[in-house]
N, C-alpha and C. Protein backbone atom coordinates (compact mmCIF):
# COMPACT_ATOMS: atom_id res chain seq x y z
N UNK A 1 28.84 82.78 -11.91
CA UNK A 1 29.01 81.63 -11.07
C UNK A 1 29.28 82.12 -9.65
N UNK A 2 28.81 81.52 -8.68
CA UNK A 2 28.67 81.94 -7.30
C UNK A 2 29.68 80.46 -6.64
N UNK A 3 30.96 81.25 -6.32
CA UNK A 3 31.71 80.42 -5.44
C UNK A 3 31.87 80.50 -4.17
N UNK A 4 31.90 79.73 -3.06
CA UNK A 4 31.65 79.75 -1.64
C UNK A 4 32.90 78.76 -1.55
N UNK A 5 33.59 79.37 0.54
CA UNK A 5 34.13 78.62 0.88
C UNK A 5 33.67 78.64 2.38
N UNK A 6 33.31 77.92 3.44
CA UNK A 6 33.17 77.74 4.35
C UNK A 6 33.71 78.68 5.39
N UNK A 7 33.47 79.22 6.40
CA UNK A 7 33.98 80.15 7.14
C UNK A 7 35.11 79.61 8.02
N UNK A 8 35.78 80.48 8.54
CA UNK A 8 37.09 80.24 9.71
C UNK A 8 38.23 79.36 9.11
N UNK A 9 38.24 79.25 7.31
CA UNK A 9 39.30 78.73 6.64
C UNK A 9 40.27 79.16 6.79
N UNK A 10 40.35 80.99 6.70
CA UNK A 10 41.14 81.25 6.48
C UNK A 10 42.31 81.32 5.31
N UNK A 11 41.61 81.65 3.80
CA UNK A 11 42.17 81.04 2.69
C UNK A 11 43.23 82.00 2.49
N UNK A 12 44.56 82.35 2.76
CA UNK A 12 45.15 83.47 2.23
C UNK A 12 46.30 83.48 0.98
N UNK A 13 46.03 83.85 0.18
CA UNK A 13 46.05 84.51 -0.92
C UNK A 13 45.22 83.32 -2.21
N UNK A 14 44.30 82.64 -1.65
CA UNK A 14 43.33 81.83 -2.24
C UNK A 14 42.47 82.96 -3.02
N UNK A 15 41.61 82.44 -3.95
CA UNK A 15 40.85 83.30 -4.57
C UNK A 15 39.36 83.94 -3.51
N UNK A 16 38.74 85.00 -3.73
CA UNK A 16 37.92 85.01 -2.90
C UNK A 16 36.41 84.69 -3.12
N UNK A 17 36.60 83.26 -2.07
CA UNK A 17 35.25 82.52 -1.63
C UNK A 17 34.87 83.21 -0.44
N UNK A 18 33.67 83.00 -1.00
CA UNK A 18 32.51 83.92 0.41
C UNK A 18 32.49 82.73 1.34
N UNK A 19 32.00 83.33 2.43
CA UNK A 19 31.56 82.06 3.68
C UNK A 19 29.81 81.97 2.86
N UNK A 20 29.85 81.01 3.13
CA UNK A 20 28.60 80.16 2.92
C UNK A 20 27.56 79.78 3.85
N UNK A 21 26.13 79.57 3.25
CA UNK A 21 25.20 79.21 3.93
C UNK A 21 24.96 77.62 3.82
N UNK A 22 24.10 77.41 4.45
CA UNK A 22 23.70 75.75 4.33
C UNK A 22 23.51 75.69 2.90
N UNK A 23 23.60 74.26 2.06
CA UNK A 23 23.48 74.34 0.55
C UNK A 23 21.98 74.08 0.58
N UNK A 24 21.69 73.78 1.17
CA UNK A 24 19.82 74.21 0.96
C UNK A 24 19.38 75.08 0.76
N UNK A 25 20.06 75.59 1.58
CA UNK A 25 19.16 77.71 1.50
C UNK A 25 19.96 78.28 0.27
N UNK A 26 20.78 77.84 -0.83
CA UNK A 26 21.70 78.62 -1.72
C UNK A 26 22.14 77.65 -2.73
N UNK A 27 21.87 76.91 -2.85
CA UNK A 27 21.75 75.88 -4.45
C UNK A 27 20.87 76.08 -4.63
N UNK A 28 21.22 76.74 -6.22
CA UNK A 28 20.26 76.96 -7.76
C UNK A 28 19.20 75.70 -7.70
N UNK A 29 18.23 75.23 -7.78
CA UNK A 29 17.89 74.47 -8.14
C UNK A 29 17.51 74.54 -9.65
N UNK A 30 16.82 75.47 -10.53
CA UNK A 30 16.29 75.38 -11.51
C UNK A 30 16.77 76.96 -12.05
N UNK A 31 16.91 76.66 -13.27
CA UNK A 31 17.01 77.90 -14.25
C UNK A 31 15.61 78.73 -14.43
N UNK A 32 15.95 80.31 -15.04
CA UNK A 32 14.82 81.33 -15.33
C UNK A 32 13.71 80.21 -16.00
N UNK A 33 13.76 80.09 -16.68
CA UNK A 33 12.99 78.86 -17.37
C UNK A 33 11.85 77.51 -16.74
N UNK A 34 12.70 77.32 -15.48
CA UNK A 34 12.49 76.11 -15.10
C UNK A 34 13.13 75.00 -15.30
N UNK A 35 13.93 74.77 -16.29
CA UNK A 35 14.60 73.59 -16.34
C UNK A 35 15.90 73.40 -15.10
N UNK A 36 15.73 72.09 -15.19
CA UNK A 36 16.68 71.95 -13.58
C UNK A 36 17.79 71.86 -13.95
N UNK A 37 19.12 72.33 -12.24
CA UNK A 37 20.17 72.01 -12.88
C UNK A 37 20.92 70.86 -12.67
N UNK A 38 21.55 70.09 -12.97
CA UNK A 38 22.30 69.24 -12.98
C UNK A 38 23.53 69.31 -11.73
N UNK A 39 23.33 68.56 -10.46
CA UNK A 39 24.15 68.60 -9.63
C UNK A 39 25.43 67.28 -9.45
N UNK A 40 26.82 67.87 -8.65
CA UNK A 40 27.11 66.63 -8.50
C UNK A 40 28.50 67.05 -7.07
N UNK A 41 29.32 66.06 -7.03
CA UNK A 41 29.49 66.26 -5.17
C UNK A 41 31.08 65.25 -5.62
N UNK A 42 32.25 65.80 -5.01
CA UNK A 42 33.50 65.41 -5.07
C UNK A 42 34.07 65.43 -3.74
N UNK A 43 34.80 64.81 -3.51
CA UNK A 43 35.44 64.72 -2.43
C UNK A 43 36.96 65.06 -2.53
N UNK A 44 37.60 65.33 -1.75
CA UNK A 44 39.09 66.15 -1.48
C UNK A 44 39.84 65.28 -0.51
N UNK A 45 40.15 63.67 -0.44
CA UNK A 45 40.62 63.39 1.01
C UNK A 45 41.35 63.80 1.46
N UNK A 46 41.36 64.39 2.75
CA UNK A 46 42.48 64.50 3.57
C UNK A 46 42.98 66.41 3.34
N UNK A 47 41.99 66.97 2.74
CA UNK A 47 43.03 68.35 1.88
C UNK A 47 42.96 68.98 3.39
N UNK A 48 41.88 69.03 4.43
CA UNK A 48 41.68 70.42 5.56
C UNK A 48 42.67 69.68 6.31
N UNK A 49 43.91 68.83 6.01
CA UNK A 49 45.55 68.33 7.51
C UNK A 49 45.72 68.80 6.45
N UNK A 50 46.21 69.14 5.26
CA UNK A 50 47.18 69.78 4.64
C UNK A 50 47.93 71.05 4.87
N UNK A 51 48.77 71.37 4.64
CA UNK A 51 48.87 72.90 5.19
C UNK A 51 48.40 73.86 4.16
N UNK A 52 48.07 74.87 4.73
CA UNK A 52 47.45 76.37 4.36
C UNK A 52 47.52 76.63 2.92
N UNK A 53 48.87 76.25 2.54
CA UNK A 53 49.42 77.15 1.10
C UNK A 53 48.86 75.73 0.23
N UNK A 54 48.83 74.83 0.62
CA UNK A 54 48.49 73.66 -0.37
C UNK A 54 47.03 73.52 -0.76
N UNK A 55 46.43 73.75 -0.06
CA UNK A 55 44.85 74.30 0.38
C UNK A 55 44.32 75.41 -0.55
N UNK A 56 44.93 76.44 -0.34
CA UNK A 56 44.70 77.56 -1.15
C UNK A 56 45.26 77.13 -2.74
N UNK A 57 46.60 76.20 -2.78
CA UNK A 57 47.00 75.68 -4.28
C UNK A 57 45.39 75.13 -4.76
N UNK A 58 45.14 74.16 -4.42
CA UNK A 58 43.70 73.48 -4.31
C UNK A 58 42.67 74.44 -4.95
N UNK A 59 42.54 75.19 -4.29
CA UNK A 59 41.07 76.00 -4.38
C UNK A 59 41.19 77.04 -5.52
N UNK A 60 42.99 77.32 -5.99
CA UNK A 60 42.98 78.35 -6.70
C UNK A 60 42.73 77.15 -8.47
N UNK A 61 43.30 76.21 -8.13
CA UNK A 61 42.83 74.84 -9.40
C UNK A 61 41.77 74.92 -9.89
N UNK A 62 40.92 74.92 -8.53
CA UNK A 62 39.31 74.16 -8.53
C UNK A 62 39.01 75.20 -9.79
N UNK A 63 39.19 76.47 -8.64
CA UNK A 63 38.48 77.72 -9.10
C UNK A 63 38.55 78.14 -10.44
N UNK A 64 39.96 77.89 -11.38
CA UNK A 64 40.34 78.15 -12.15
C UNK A 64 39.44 77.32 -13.33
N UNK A 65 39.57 75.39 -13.01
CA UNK A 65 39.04 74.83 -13.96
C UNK A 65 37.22 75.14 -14.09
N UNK A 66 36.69 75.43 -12.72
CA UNK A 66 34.98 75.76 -12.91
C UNK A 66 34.89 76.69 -13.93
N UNK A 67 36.15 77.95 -13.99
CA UNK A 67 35.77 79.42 -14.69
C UNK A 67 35.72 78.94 -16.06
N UNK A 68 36.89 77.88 -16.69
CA UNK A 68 36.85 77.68 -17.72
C UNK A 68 35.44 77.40 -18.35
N UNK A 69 34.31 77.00 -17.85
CA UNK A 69 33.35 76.95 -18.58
C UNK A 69 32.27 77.59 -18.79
N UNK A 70 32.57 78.49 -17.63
CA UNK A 70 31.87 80.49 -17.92
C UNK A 70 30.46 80.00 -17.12
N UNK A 71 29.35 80.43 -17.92
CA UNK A 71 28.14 80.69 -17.20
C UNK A 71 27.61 78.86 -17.06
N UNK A 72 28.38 78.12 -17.58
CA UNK A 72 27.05 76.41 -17.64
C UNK A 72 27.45 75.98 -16.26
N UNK A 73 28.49 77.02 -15.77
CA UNK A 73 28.73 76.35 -13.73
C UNK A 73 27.86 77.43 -13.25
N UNK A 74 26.98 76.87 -12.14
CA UNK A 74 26.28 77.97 -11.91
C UNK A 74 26.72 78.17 -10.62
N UNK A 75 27.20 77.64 -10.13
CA UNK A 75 27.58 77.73 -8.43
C UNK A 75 28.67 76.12 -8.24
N UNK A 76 29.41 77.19 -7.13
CA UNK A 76 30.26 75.91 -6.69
C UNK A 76 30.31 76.25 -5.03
N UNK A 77 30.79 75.33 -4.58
CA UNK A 77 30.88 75.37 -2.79
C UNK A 77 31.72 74.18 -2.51
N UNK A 78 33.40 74.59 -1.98
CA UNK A 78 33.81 73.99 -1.63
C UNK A 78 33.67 74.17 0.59
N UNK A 79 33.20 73.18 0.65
CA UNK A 79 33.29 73.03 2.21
C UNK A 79 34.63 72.17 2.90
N UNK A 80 36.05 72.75 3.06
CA UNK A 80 36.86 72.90 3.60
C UNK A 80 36.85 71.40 4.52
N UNK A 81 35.67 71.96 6.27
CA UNK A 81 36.03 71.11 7.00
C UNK A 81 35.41 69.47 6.66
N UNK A 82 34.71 69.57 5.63
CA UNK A 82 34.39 68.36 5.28
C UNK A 82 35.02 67.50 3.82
N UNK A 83 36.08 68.51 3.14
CA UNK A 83 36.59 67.89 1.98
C UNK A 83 35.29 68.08 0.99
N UNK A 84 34.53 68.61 0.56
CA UNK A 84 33.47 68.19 0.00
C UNK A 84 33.41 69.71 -1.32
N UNK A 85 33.12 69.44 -2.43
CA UNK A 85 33.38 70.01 -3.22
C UNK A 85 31.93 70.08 -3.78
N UNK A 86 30.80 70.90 -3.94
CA UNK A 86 29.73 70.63 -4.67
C UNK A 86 29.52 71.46 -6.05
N UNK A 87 28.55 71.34 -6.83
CA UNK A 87 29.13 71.75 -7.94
C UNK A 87 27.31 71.16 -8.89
N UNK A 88 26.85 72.41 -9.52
CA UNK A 88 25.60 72.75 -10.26
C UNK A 88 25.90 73.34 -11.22
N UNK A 89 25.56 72.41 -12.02
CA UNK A 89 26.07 73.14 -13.95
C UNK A 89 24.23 73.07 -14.26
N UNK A 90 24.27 73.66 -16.02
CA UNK A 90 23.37 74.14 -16.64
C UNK A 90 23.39 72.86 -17.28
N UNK A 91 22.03 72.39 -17.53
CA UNK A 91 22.18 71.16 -18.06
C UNK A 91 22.22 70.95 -20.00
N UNK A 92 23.03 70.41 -20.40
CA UNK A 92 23.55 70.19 -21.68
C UNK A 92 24.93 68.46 -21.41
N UNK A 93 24.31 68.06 -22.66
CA UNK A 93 25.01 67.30 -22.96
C UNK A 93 25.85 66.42 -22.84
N UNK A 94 26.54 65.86 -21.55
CA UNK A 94 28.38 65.66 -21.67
C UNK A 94 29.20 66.68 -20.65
N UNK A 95 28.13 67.98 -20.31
CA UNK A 95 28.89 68.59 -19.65
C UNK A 95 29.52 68.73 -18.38
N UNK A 96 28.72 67.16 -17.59
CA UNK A 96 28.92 66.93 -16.21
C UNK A 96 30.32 66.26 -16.67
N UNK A 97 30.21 65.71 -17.04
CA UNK A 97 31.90 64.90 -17.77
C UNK A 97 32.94 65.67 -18.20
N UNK A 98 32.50 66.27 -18.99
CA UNK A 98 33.51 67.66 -19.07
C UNK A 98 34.25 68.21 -17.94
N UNK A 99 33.20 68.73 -17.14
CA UNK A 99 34.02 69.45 -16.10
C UNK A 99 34.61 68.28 -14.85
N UNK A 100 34.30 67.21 -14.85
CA UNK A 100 34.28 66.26 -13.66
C UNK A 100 35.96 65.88 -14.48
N UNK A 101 36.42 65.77 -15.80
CA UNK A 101 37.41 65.28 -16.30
C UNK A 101 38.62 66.37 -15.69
N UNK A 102 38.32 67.56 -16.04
CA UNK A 102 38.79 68.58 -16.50
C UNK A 102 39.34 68.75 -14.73
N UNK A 103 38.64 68.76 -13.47
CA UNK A 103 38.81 69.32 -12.22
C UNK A 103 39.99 68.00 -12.08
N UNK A 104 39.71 66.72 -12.74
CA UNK A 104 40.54 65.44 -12.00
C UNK A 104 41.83 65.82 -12.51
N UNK A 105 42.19 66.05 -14.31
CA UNK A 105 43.35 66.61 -14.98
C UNK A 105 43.74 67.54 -13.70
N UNK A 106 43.13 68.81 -13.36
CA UNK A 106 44.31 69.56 -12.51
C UNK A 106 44.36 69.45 -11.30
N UNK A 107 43.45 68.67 -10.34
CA UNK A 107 43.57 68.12 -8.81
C UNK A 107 43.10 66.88 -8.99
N UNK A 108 44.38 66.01 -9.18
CA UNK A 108 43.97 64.17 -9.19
C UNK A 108 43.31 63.89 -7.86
N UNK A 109 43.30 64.27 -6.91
CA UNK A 109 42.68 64.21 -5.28
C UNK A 109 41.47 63.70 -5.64
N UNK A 110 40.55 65.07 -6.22
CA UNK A 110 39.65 64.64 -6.42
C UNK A 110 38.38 63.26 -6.37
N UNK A 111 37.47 62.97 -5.67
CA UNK A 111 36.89 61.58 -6.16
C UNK A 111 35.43 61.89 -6.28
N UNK A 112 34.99 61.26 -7.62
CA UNK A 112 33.07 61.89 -7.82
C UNK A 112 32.45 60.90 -6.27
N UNK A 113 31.95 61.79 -6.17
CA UNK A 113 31.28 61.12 -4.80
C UNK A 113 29.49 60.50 -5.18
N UNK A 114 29.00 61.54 -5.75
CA UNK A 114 27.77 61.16 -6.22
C UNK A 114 26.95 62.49 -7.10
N UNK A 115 25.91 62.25 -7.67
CA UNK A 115 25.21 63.55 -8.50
C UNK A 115 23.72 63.01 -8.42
N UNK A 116 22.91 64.00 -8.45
CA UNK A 116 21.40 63.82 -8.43
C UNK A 116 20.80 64.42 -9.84
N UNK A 117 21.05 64.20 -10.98
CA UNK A 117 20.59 63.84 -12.02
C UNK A 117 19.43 64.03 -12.51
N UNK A 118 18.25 65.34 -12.46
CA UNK A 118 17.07 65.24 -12.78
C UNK A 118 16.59 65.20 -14.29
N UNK A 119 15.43 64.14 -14.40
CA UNK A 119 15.13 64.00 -15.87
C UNK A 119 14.36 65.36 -16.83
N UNK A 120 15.71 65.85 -17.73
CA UNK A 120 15.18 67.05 -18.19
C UNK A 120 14.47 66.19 -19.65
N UNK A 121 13.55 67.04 -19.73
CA UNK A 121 12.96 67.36 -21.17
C UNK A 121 13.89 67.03 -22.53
């Protein structure tokens, strides 16, 4: 899983997110295979006025609940100055629910903002 955090955050002692490119140029779109992946987009209100250490609490959550599901997250990108949390799983079952439950259980902040849903096979 490829986690990104926006540059000039400054995350310290946060887990380490890379600075990031535009999510165009670096979202998975499709597996070895071809089958697509399943995207979806959360919001954080208000977390980049928070202070520093609460921020990094945040990101070390996020980070923690994505790992729990090993390789079906394929990438995550939280973007800081926009609150915006994005997030591309492997497509199966229930599993956008899964993890969308699972991030709200340990950061209630959280809000699903929207997902683009392609019709797999």
């Amino acid at each position: 899983m490829k986690l990104t955090a926006r540059p000039g955050q400054g995350l310290s002692g946060a887990p380490d997110w890379r600075a990031g490119e535009p999510l165009w140029k670096v979202v998975p779109k499709r597996d070895a295979t071809g089958k697509p992946y399943t995207d979806f987009m959360m919001l954080a209100p208000g977390l980049n006025r928070r202070p520093a250490s609460e921020r990094d609490s945040v990101l070390v959550l996020v980070r923690g609940a994505l790992e729990y599901f090993g390789d079906d997250v394929v990438f995550a990108d939280f973007n800081l100055s926009m609150n915006i949390l994005w997030v591309s799983l492997r497509h199966r079952h229930g599993l956008m629910s899964e993890v969308i439950y699972l991030l709200r259980a340990r950061v209630p902040m959280l809000r699903l903002v929207g997902h683009h849903p392609e019709a797999c096979p």
